[in-house]
C-alpha atoms as a PDB file:
ATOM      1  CA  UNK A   1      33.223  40.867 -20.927  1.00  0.00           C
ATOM      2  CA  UNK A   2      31.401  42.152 -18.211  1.00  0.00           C
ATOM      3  CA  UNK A   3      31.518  45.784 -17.718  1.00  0.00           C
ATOM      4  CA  UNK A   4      32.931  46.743 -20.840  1.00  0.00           C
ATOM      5  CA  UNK A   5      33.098  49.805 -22.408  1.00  0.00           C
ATOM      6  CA  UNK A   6      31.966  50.474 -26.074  1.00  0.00           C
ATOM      7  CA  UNK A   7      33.816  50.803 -29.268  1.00  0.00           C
ATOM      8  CA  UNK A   8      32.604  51.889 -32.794  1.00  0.00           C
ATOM      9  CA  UNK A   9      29.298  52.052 -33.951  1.00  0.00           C
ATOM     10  CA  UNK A  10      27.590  50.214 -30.834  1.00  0.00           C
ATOM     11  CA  UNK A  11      28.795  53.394 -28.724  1.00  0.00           C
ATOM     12  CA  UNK A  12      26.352  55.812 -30.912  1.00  0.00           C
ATOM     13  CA  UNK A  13      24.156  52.671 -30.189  1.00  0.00           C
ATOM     14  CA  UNK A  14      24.408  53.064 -26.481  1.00  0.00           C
ATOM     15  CA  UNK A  15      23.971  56.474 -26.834  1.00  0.00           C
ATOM     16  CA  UNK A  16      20.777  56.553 -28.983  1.00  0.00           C
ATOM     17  CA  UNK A  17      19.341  53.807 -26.371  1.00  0.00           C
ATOM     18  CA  UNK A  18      19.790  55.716 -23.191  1.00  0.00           C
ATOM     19  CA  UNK A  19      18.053  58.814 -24.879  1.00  0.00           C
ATOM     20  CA  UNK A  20      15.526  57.115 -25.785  1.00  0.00           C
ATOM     21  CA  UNK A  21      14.832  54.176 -23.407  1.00  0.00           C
ATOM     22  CA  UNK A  22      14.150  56.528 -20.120  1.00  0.00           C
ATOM     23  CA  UNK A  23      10.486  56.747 -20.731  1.00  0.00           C
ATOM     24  CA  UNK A  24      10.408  54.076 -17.984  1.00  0.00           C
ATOM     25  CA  UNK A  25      10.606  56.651 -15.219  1.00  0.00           C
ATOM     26  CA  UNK A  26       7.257  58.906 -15.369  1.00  0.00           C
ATOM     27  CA  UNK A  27       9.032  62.379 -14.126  1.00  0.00           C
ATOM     28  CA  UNK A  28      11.883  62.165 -16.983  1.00  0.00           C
ATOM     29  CA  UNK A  29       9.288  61.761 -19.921  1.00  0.00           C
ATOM     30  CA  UNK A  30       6.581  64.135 -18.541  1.00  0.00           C
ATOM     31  CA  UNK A  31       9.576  66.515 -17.965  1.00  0.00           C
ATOM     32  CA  UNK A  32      11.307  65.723 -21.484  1.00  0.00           C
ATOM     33  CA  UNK A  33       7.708  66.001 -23.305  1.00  0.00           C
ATOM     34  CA  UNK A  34       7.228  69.703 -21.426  1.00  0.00           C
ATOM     35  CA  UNK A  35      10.385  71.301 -22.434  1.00  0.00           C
ATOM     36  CA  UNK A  36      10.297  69.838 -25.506  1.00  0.00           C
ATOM     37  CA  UNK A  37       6.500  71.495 -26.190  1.00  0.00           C
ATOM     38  CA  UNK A  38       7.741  74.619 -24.468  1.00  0.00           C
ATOM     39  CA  UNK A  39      10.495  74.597 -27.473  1.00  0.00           C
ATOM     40  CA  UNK A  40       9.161  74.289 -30.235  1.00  0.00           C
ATOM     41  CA  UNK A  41       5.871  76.406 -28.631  1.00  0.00           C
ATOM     42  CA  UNK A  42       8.531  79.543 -28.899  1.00  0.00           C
ATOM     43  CA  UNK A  43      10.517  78.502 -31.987  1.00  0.00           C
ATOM     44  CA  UNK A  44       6.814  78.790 -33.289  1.00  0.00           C
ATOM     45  CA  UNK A  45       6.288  82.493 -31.772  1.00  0.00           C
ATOM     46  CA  UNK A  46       9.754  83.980 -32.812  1.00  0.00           C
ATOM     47  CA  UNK A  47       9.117  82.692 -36.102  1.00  0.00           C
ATOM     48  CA  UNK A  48       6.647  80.614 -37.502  1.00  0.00           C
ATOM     49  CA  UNK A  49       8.219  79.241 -41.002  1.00  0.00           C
ATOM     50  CA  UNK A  50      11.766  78.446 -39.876  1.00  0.00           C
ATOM     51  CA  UNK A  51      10.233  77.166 -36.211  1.00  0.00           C
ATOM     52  CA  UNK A  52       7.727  74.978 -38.349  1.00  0.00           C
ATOM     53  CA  UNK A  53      10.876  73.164 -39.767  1.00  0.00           C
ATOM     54  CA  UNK A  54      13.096  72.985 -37.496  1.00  0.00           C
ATOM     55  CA  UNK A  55      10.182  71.311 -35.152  1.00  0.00           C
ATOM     56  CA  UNK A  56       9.768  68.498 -38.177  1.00  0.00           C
ATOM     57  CA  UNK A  57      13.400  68.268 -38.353  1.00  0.00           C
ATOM     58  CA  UNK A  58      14.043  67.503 -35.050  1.00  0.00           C
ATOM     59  CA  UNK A  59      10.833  64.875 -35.305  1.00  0.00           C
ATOM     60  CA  UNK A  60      11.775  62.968 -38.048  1.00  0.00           C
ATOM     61  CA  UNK A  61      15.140  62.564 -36.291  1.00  0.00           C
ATOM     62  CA  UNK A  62      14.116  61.280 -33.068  1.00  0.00           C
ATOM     63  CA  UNK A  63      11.346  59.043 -34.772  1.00  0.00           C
ATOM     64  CA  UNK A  64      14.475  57.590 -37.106  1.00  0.00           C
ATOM     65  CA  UNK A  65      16.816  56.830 -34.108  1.00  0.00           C
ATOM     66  CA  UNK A  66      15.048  53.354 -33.214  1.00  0.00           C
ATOM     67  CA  UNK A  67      15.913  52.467 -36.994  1.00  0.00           C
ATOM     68  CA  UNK A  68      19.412  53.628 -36.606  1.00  0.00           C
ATOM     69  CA  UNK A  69      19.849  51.705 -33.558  1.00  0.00           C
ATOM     70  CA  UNK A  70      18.926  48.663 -35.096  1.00  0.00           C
ATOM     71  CA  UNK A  71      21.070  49.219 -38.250  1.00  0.00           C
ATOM     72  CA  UNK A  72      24.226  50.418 -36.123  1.00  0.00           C
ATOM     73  CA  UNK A  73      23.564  46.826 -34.068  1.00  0.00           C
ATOM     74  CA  UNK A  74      23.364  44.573 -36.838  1.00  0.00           C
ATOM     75  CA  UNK A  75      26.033  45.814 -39.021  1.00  0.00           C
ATOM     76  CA  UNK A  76      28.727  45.732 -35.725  1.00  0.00           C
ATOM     77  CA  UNK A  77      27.638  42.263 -34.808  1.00  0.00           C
ATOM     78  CA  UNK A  78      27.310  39.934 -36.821  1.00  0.00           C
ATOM     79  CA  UNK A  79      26.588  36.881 -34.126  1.00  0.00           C
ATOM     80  CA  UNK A  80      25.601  36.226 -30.610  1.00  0.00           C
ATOM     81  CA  UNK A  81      29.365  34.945 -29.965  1.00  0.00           C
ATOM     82  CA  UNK A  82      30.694  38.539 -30.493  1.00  0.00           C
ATOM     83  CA  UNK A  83      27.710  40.295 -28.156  1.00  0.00           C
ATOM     84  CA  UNK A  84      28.598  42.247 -25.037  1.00  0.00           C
ATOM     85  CA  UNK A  85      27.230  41.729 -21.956  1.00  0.00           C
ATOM     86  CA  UNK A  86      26.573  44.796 -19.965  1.00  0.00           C
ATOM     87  CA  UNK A  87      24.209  43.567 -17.270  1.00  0.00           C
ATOM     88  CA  UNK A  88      23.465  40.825 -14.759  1.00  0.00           C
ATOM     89  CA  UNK A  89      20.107  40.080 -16.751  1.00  0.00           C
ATOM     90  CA  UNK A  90      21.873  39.653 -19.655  1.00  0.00           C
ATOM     91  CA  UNK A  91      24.736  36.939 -18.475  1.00  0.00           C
ATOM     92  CA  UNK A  92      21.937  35.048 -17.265  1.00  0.00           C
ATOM     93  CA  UNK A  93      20.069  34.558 -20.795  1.00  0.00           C
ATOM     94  CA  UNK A  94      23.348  34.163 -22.673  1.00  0.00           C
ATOM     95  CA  UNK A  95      24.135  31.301 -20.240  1.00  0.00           C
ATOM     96  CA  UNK A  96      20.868  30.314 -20.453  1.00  0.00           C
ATOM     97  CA  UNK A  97      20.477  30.339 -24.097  1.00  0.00           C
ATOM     98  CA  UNK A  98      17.276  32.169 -24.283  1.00  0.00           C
ATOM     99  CA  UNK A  99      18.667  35.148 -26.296  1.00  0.00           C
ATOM    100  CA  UNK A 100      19.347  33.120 -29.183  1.00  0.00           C
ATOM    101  CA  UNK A 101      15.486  33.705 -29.890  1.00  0.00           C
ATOM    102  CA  UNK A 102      14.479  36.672 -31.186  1.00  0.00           C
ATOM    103  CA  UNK A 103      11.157  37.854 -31.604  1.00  0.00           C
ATOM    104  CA  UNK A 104      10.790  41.028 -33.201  1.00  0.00           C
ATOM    105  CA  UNK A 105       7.668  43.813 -32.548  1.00  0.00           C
ATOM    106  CA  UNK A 106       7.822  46.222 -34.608  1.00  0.00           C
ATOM    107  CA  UNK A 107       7.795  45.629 -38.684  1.00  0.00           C
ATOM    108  CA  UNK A 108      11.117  47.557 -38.895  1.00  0.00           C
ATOM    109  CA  UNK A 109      12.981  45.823 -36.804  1.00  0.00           C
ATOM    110  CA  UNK A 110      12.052  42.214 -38.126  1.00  0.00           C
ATOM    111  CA  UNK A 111      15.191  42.108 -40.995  1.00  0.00           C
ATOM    112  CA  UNK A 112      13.586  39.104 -42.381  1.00  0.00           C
ATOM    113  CA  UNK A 113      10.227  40.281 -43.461  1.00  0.00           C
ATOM    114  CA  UNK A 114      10.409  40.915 -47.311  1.00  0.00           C
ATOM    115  CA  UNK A 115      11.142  44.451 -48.434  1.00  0.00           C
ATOM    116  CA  UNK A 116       7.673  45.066 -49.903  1.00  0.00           C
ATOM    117  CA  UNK A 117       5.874  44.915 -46.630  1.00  0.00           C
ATOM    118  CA  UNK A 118       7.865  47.451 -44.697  1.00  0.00           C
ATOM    119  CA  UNK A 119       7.901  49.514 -47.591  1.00  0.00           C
ATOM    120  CA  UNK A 120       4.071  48.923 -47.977  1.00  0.00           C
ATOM    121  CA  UNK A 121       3.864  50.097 -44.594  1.00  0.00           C
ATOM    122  CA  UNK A 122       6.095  52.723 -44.424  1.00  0.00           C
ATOM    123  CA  UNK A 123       3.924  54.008 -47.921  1.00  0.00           C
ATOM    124  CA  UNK A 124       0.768  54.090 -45.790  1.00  0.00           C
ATOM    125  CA  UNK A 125       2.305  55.369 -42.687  1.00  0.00           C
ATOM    126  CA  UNK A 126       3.456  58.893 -45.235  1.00  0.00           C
ATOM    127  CA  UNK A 127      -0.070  58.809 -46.461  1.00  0.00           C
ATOM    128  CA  UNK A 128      -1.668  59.051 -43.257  1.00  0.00           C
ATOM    129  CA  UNK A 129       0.440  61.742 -42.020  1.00  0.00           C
ATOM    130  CA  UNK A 130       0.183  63.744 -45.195  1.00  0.00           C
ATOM    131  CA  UNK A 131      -4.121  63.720 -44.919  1.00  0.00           C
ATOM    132  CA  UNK A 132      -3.233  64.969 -41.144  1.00  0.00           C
ATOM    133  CA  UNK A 133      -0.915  67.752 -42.583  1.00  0.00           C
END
């Protein structure tokens, strides 16, 4: 249905995507990257140690919530006959039948890739970040 309102897991889902998918608009992310910085810039000066954490807390979170978007997605719907439509766009390509192809970016988002190469990937991407640490 058009216009209708979330249930379960997919409304976490919504939620994760609107906090995340406003980078499209150049004031909210400069704004959202300043007060961020400004944060964890004086969680740093009141105290270094606990600031230090609770700065790569709150990093590894919001770099996880893509992952958890996908997983909260995929385990509420299990086909396209059971997707919502919540936009014009959207009712279009259903009736269409171009969403039925789905091409997937990112390495952690393609489900079908075997387990070795995300986790191969995943390996390297701690490694790197450890040398920069």
């Amino acid at each position: 249905k058009f216009g209708a309102s979330f249930q379960g897991s997919l409304k976490a889902c919504a939620l994760i995507s609107a906090y995340m998918d406003n980078y499209g608009h150049s004031r909210f992310a400069t704004l959202k990257l300043c007060t961020k910085s400004f944060f964890f810039l004086g969680l740093l000066q009141l105290n270094f140690h606990r600031g230090f954490w609770i700065m790569w807390g709150i990093l590894v979170i919001e770099s996880s919530l893509d992952t958890i978007r996908v997983l909260l997605a995929y385990w509420n719907c299990k086909s396209l006959g059971k997707a919502q439509v919540v936009s014009e766009e959207e009712t279009r390509d259903l009736q269409q039948g171009n969403s039925a192809v789905l091409d997937p970016t990112n390495v952690y988002e393609d489900l079908t890739r075997p387990k070795s190469i995300a986790g191969m990937v995943f390996l390297v991407q701690a490694m790197l970040i450890g040398l920069v640490m």
